[in-house]
N, C-alpha and C. Protein backbone atom coordinates (compact mmCIF):
# COMPACT_ATOMS: atom_id res chain seq x y z
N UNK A 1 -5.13 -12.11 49.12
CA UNK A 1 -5.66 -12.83 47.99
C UNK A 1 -6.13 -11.86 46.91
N UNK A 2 -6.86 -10.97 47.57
CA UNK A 2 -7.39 -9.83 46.06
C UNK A 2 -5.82 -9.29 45.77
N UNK A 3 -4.96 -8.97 46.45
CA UNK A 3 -3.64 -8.33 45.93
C UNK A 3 -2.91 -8.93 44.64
N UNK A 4 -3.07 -10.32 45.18
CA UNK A 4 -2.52 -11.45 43.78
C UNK A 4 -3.69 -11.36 42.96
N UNK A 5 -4.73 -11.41 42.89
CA UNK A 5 -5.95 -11.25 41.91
C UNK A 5 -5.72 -10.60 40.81
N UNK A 6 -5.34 -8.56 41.38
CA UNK A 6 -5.42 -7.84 40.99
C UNK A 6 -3.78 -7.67 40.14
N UNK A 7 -3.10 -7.46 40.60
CA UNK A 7 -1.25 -7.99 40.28
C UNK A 7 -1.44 -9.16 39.08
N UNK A 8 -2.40 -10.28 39.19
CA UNK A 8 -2.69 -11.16 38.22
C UNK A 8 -2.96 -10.37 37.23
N UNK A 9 -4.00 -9.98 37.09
CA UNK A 9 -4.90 -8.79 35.97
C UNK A 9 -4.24 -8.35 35.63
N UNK A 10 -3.37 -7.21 36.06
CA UNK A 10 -2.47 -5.86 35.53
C UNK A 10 -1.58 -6.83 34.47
N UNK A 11 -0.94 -7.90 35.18
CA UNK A 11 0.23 -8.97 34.40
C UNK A 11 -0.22 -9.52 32.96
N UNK A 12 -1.83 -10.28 33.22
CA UNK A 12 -2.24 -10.21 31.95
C UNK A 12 -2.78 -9.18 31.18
N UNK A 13 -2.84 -8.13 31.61
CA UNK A 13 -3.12 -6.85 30.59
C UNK A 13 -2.01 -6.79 30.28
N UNK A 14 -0.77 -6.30 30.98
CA UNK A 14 0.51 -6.32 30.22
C UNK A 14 0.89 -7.01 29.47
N UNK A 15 1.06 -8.14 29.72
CA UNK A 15 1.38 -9.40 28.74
C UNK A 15 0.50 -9.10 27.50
N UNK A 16 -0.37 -9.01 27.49
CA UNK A 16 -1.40 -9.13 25.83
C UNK A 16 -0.79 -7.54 25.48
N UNK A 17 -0.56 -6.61 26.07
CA UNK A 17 -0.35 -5.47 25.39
C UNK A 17 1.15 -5.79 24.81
N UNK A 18 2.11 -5.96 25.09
CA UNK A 18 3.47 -6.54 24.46
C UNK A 18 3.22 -7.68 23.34
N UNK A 19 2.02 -8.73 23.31
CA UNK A 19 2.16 -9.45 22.42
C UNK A 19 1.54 -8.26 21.38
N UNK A 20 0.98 -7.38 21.38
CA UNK A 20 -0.40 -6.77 20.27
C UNK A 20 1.09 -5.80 19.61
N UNK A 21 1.86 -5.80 20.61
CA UNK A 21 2.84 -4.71 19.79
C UNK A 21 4.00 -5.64 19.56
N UNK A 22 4.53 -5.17 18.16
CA UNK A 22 5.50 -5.83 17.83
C UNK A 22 5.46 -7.07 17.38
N UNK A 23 4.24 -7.39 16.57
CA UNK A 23 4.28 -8.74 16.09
C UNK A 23 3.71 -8.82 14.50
N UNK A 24 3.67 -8.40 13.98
CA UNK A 24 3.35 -8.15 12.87
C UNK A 24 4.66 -8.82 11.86
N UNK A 25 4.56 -8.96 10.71
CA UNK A 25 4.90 -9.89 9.54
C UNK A 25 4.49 -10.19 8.00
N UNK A 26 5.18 -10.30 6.80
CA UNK A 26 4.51 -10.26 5.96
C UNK A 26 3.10 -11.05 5.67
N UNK A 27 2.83 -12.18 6.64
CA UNK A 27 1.76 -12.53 6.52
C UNK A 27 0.54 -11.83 7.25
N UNK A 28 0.61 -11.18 7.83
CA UNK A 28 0.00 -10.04 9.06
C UNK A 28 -0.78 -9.49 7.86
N UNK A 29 -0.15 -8.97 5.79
CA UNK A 29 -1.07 -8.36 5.22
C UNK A 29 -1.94 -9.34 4.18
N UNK A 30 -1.32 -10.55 4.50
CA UNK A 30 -1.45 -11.65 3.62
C UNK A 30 -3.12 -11.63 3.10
N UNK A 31 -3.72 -10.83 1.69
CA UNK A 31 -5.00 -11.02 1.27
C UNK A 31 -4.75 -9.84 0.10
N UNK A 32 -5.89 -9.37 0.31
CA UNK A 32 -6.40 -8.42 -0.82
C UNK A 32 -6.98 -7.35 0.14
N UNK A 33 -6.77 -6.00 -0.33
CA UNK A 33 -6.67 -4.40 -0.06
C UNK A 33 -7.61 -3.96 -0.75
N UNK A 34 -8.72 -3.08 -0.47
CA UNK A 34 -9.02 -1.96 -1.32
C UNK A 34 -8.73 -0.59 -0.88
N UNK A 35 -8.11 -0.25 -2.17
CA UNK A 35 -7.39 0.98 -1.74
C UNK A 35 -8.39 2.65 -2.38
N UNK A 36 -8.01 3.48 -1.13
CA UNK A 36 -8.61 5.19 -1.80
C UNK A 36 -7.39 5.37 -1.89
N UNK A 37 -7.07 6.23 -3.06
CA UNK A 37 -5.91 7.30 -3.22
C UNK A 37 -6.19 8.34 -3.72
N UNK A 38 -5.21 9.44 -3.19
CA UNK A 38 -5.65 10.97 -3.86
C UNK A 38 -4.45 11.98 -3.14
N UNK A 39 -4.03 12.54 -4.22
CA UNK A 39 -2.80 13.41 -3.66
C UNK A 39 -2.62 14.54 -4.68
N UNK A 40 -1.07 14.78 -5.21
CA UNK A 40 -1.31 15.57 -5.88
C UNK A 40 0.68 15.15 -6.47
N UNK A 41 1.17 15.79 -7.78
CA UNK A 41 2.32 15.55 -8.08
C UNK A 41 2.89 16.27 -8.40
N UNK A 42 3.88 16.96 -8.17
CA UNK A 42 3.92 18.45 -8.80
C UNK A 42 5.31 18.36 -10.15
N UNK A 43 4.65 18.58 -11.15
CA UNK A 43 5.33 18.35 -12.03
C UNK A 43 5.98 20.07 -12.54
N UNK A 44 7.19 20.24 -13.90
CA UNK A 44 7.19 21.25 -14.47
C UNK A 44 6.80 21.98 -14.78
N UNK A 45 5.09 21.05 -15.36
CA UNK A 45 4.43 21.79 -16.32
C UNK A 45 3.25 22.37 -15.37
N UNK A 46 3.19 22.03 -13.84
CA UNK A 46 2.45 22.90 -12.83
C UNK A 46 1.66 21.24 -12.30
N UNK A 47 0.87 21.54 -11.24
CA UNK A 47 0.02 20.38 -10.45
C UNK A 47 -0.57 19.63 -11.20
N UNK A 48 -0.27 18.07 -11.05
CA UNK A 48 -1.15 17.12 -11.16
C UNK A 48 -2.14 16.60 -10.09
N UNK A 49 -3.61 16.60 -10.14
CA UNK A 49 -3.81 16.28 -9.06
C UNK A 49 -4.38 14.55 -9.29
N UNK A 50 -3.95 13.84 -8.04
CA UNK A 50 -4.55 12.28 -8.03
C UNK A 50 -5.53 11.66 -7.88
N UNK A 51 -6.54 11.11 -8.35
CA UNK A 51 -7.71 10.72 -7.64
C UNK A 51 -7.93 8.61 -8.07
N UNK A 52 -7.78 7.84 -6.90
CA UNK A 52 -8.06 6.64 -7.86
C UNK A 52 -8.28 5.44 -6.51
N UNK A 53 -8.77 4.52 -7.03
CA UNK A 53 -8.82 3.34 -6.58
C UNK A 53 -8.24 2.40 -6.87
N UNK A 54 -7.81 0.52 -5.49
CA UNK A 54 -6.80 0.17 -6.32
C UNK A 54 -7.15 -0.93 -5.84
N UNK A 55 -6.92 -2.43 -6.23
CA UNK A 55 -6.91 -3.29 -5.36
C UNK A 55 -5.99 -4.47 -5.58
N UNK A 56 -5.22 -4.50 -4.16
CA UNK A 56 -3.82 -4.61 -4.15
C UNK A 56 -3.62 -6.01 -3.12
N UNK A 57 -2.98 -6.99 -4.07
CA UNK A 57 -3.15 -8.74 -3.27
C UNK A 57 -1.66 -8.68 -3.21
N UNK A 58 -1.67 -9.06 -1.63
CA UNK A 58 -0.37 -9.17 -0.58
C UNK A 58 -0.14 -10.62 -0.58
N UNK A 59 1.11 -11.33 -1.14
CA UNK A 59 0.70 -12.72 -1.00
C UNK A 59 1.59 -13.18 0.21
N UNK A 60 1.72 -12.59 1.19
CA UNK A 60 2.08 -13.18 2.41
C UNK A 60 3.65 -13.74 2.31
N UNK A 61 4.44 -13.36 1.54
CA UNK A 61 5.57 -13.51 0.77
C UNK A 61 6.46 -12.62 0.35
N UNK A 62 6.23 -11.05 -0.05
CA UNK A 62 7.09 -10.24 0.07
C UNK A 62 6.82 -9.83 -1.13
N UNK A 63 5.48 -9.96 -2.01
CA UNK A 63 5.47 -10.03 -3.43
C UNK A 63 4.24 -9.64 -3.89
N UNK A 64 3.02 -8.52 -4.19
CA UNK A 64 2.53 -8.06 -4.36
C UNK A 64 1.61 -8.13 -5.96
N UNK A 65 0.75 -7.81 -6.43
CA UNK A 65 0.11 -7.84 -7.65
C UNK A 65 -1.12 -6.78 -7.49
N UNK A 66 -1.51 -5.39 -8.37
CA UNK A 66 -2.47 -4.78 -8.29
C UNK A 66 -2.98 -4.46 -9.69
N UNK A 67 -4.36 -4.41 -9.41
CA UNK A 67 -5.06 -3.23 -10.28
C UNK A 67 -5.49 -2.32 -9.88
N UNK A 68 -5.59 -1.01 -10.68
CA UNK A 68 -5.97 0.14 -10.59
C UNK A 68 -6.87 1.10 -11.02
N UNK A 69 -7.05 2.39 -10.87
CA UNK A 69 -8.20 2.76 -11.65
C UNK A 69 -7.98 4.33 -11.20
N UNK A 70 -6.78 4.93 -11.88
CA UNK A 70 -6.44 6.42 -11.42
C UNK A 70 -7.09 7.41 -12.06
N UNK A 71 -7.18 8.91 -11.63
CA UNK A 71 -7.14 9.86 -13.10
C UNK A 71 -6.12 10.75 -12.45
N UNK A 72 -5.81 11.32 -13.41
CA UNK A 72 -4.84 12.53 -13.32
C UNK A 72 -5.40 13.64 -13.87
N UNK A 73 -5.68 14.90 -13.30
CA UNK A 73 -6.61 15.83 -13.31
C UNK A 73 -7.70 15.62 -13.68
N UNK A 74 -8.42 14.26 -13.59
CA UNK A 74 -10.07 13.90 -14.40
C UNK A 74 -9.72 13.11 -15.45
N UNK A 75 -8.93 12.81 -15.88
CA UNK A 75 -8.59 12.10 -17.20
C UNK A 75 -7.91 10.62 -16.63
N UNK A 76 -8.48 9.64 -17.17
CA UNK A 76 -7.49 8.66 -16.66
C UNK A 76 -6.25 8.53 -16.93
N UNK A 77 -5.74 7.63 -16.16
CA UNK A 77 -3.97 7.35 -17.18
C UNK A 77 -3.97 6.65 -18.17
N UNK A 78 -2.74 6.51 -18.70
CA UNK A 78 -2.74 5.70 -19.57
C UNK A 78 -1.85 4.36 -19.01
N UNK A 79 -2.42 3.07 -19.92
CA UNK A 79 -1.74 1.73 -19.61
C UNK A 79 -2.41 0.99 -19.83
N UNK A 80 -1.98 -0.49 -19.69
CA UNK A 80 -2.84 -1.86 -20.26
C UNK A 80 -3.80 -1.84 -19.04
N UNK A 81 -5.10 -2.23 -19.47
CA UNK A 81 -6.56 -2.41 -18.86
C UNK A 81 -6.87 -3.72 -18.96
N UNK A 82 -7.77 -4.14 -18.14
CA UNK A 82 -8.53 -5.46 -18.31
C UNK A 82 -10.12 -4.59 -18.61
N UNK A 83 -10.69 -5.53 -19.51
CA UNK A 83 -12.83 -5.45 -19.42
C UNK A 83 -12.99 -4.05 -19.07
N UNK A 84 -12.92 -4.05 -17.92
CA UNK A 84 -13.61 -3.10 -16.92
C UNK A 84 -13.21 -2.15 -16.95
N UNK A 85 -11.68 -1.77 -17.79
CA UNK A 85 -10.90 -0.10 -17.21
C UNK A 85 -10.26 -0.01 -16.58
N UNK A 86 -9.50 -1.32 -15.78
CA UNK A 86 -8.76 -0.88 -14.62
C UNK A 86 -7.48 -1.34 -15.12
N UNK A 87 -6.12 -1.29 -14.64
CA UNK A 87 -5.37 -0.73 -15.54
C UNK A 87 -4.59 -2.16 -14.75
N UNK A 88 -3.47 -3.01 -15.45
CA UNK A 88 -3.22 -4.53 -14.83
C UNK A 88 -1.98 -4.76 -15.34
N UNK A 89 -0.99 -5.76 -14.75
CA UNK A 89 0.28 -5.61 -14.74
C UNK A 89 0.75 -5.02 -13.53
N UNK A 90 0.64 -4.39 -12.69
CA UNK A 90 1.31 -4.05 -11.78
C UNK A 90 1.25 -4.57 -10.33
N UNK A 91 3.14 -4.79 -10.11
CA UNK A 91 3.54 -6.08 -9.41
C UNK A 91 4.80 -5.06 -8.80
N UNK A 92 4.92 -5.36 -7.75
CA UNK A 92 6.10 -5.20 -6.92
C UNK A 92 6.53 -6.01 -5.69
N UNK A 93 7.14 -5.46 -4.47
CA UNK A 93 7.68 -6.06 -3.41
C UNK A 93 6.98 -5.59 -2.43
N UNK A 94 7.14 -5.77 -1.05
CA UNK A 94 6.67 -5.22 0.14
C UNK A 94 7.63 -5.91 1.07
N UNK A 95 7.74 -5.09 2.12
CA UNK A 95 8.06 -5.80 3.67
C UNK A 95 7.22 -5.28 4.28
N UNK A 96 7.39 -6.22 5.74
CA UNK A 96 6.63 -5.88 6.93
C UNK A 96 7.85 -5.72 8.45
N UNK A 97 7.66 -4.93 8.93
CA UNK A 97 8.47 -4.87 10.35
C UNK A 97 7.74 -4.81 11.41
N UNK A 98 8.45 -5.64 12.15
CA UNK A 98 7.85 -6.11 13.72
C UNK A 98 6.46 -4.70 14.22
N UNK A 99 6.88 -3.83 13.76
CA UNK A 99 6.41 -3.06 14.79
C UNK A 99 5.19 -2.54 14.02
N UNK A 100 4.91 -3.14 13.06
CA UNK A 100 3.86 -3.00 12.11
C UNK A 100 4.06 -1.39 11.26
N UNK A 101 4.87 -1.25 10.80
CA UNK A 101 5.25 -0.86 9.65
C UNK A 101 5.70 -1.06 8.78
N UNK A 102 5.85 -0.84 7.17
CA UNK A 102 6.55 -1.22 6.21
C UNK A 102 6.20 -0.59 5.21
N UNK A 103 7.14 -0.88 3.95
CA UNK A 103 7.34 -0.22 2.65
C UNK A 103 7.44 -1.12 1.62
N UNK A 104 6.99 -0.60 0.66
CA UNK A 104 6.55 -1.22 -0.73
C UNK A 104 7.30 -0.78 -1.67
N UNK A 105 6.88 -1.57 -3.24
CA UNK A 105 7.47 -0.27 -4.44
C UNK A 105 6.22 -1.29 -5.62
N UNK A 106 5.87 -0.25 -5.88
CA UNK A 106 4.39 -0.96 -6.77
C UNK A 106 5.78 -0.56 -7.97
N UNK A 107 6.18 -1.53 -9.28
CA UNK A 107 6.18 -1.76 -10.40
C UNK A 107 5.19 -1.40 -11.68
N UNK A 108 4.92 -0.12 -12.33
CA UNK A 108 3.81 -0.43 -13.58
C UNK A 108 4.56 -0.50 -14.79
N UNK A 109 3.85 -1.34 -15.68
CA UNK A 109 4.31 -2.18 -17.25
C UNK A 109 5.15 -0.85 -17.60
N UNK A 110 5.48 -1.25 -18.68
CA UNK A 110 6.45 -0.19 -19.15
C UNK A 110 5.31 0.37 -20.52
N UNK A 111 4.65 1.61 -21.03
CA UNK A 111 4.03 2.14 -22.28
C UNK A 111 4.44 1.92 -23.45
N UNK A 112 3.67 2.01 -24.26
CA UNK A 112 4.32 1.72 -25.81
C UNK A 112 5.06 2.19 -25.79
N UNK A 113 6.11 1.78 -26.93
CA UNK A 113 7.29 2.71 -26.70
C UNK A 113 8.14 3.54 -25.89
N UNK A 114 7.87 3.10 -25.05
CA UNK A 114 8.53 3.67 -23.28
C UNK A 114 9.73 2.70 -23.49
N UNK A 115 10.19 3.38 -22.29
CA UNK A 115 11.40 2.67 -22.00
C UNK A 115 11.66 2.59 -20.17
N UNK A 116 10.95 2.80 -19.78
CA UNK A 116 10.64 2.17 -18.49
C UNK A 116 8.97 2.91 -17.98
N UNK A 117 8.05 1.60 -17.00
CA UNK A 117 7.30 2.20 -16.64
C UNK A 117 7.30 2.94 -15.12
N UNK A 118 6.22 3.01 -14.67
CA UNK A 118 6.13 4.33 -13.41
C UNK A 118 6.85 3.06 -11.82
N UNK A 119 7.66 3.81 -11.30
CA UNK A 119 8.05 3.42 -10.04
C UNK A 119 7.01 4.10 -8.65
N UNK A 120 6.56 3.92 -7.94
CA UNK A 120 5.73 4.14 -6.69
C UNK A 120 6.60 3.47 -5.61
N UNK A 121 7.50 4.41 -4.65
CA UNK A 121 7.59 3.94 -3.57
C UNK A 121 6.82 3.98 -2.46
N UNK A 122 6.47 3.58 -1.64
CA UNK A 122 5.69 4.12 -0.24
C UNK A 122 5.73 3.73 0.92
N UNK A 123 5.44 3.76 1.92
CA UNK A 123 5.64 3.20 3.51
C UNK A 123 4.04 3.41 3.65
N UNK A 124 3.98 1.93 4.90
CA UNK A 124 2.67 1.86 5.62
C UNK A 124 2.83 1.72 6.62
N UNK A 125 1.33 1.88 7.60
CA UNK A 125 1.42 1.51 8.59
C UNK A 125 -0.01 0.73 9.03
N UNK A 126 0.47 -0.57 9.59
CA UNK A 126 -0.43 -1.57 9.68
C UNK A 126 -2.04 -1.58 11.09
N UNK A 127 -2.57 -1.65 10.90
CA UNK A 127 -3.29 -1.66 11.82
C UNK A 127 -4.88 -2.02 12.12
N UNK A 128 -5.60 -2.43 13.34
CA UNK A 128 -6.23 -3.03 13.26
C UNK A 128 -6.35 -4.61 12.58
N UNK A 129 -5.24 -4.97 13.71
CA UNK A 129 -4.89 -6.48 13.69
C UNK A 129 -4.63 -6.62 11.87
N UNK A 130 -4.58 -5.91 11.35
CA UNK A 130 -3.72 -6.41 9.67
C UNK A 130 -5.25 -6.17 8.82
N UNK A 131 -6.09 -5.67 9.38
CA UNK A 131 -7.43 -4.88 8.47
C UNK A 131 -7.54 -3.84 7.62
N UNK A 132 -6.38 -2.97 7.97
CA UNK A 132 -6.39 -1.61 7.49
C UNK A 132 -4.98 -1.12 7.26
N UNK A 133 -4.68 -0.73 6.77
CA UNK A 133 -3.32 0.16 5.76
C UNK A 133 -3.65 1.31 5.85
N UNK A 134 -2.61 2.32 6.07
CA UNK A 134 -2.44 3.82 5.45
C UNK A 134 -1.07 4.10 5.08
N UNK A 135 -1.20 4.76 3.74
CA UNK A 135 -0.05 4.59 2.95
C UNK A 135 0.29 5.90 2.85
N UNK A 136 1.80 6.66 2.35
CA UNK A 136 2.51 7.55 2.25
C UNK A 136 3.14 7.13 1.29
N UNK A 137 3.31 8.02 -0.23
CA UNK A 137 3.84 7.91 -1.34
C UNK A 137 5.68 8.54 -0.49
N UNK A 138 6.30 7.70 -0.91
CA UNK A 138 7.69 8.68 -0.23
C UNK A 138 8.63 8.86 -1.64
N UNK A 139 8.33 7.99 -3.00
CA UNK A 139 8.61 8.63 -3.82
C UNK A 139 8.00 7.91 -5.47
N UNK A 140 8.13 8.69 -6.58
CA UNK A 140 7.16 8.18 -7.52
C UNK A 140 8.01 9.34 -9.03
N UNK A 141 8.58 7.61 -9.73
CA UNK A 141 8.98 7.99 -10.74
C UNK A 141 8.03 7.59 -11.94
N UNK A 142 8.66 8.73 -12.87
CA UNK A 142 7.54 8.63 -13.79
C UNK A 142 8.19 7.79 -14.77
N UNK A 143 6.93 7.42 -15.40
CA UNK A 143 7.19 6.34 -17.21
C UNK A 143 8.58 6.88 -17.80
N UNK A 144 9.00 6.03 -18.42
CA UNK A 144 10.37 6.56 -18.64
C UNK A 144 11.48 7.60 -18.60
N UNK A 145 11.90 7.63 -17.37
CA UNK A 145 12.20 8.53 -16.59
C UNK A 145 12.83 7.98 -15.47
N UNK A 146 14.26 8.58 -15.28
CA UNK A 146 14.96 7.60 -14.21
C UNK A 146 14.62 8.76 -13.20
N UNK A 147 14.27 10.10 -12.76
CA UNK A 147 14.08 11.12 -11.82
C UNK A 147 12.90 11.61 -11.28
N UNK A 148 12.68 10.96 -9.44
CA UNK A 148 11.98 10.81 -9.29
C UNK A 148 11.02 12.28 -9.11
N UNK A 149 9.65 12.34 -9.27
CA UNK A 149 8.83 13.61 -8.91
C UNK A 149 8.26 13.81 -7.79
N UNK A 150 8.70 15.10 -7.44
CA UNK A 150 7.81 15.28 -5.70
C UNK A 150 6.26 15.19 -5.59
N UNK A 151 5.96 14.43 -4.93
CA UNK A 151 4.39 14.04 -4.56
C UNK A 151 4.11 14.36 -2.96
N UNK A 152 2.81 14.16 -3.32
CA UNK A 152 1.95 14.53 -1.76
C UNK A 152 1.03 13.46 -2.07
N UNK A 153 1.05 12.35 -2.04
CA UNK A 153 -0.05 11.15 -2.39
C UNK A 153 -0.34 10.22 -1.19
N UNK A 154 -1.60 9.82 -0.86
CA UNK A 154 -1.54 8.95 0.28
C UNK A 154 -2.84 7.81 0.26
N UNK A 155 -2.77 7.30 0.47
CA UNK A 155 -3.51 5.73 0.24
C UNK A 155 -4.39 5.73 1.90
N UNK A 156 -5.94 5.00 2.12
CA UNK A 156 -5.97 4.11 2.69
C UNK A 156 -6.65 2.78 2.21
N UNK A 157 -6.76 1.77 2.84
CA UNK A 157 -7.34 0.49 2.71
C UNK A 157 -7.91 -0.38 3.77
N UNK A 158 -8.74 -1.47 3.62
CA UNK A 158 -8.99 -2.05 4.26
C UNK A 158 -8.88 -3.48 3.41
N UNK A 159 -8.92 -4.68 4.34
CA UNK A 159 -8.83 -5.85 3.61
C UNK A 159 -10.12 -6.17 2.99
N UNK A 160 -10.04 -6.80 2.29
CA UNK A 160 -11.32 -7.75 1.36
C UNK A 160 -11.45 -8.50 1.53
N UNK A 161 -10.50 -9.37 1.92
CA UNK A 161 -10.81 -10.89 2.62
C UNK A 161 -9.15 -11.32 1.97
N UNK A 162 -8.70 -12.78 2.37
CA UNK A 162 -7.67 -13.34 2.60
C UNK A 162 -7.33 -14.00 1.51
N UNK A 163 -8.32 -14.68 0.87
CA UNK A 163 -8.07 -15.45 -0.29
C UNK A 163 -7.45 -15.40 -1.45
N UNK A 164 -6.73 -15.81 -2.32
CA UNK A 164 -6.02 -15.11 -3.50
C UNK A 164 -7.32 -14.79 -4.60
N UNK A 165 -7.03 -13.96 -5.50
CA UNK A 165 -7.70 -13.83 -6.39
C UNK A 165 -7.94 -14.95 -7.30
């Protein structure tokens, strides 16, 4: 009888460990993020370094919306702001894969007179039941400019809660 007890136990530990892995989904990030970022970009003209905050609504759909609040060597960027300074318009895609990873591409407005704005690709990885994000820039084109620039940039987050903005 303790043999089946114990054989029971191990079965449901196993079992919950197979459901905890591999189940994840775009609704898994479905809310709002606050994000740290800070990296660095290495441009022509020598290092940019990154420093910024972001907060980034997952709508459980594959379809993304953020604001931001970067500087680039101490100076902020430039782009459309709301009130406060934080910089708005920027919208992209996301997936999620089973195994709780996935990749994004944040979209920003295009600048006056630009002719395209900044591309951000990146990969995450999900965790703590869909609480927390850590991000890897894997590539990041600049404002008008079809060629992307090598970065070292990396994100984390935690959720804010679920609700849309």
């Amino acid at each position: 009888m303790l043999a089946i007890a114990v054989v029971g136990s191990f079965s449901a530990v196993a079992s919950q460990g197979q459901h905890d892995h591999g189940s994840c989904s775009s609704e898994t990030i479905k809310g709002d993020y606050a994000f740290r970022v800070s990296g660095e970009v290495f441009t022509a003209a020598g290092l940019v370094y990154r420093d910024g905050i972001a907060l980034t609504h997952f709508d459980g759909g594959h379809t993304l919306t953020q604001v931001d609040y970067v500087l680039a060597n101490g100076v902020p960027v430039a782009g459309p702001t709301d009130p406060n300074g934080f910089h708005t318009d920027e919208m992209g895609t996301y997936s999620v894969n089973e195994n709780c990873t996935g990749a994004a591409e944040i979209d920003m407005p295009t600048p006056p007179g630009g002719t395209s704005g900044a591309i951000i690709k990146l990969f995450f990885v999900i965790s703590d039941e869909g609480r927390q994000l850590n991000t890897i820039v894997t590539s990041l084109t600049p404002p008008n400019s079809t060629q992307a620039a090598p970065v070292n940039i990396h994100s984390d987050a935690r959720r804010v809660h679920n609700e849309p903005w």
